[in-house]
N, C-alpha and C. Protein backbone atom coordinates (compact mmCIF):
# COMPACT_ATOMS: atom_id res chain seq x y z
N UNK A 1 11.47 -36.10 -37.66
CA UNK A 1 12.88 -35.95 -37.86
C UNK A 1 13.57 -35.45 -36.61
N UNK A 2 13.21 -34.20 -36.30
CA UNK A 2 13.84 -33.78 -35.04
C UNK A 2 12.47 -32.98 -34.04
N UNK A 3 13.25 -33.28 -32.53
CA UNK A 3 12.15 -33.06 -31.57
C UNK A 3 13.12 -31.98 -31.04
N UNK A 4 12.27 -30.82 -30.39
CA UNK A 4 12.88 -30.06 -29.43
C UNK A 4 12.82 -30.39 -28.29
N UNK A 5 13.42 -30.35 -27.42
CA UNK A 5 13.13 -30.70 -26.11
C UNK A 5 14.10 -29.51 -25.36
N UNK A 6 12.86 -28.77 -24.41
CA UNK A 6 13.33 -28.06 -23.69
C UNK A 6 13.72 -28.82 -22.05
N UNK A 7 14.60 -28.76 -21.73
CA UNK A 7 15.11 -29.29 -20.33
C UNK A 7 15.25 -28.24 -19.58
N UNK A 8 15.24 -27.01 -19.89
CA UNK A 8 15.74 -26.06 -18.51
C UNK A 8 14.62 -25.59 -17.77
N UNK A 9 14.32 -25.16 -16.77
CA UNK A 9 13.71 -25.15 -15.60
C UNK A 9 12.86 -23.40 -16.21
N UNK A 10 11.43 -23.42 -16.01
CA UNK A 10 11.36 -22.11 -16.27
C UNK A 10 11.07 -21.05 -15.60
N UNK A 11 11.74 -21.75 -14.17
CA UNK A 11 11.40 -20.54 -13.14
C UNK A 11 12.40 -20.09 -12.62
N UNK A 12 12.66 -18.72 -12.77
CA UNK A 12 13.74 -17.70 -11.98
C UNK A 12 14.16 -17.86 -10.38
N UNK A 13 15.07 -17.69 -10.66
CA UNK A 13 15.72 -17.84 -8.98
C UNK A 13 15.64 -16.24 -8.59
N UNK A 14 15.21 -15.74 -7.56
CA UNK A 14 15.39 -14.75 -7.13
C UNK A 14 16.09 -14.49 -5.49
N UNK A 15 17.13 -13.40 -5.44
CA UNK A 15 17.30 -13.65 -4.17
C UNK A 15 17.97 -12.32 -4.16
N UNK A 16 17.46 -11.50 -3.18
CA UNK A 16 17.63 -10.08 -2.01
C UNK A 16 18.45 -10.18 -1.34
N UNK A 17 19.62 -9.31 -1.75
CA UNK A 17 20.93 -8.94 -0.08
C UNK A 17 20.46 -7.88 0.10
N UNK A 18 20.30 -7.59 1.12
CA UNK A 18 20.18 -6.51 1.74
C UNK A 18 21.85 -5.81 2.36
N UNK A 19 22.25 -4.97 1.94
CA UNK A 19 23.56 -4.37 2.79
C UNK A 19 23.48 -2.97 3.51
N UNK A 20 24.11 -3.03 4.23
CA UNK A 20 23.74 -1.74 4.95
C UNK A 20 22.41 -0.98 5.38
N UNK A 21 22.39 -0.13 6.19
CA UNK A 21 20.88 0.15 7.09
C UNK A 21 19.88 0.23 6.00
N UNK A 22 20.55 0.93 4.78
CA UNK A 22 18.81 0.64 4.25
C UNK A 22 18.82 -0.38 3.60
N UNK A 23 19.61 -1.48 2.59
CA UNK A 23 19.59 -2.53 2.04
C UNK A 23 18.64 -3.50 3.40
N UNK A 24 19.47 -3.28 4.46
CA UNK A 24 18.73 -4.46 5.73
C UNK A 24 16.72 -3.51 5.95
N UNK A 25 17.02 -2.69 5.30
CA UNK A 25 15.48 -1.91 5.68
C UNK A 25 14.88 -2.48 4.29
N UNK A 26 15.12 -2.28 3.36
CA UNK A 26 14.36 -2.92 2.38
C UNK A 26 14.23 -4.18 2.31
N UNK A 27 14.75 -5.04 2.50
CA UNK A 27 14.60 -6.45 2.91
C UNK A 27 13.55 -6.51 3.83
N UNK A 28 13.66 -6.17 5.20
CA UNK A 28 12.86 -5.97 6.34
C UNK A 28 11.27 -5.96 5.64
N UNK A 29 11.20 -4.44 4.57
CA UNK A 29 9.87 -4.28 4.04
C UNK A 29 9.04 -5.51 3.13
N UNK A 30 10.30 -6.00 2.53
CA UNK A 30 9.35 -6.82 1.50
C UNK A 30 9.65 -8.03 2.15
N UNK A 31 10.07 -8.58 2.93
CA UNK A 31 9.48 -9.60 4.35
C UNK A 31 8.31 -9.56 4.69
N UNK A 32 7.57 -8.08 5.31
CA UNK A 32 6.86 -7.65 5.65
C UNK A 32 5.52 -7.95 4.73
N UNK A 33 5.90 -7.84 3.21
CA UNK A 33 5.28 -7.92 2.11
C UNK A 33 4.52 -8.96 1.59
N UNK A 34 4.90 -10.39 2.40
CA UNK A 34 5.19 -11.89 2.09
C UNK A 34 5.01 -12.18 0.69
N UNK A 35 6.38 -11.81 -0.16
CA UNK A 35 5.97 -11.73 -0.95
C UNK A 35 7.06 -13.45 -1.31
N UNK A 36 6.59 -14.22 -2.40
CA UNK A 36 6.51 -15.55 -1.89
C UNK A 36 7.27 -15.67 -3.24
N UNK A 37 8.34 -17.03 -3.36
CA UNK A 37 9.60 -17.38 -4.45
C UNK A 37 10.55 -16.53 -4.01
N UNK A 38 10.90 -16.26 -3.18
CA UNK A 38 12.08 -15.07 -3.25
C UNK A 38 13.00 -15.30 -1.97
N UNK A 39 14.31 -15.54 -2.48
CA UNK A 39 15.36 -15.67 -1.24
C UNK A 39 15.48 -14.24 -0.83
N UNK A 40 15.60 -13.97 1.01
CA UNK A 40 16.12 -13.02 1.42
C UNK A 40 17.26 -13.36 1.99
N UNK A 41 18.50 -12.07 2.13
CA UNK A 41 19.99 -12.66 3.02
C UNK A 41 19.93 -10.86 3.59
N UNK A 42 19.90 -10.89 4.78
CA UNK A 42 20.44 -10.08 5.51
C UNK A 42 21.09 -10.11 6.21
């Protein structure tokens, strides 16, 4: 009778601003981190 169909994507977008000296320092660290899926903007 009826089908579900999921269409949406099931992976999270992630993405890091860093602002100011420590926002740009925490960014810096988890750069450092390579930590992998993840937009950085500094």
């Amino acid at each position: 009778m009826f089908e579900l169909v999921d269409a949406y994507s099931q992976s999270a977008v992630i993405k890091v601003i860093g602002v100011g000296g420590g926002g740009g320092n925490a960014v810096q660290h988890m750069l450092g981190a390579a930590i992998d899926g993840v937009d950085f903007v500094c």
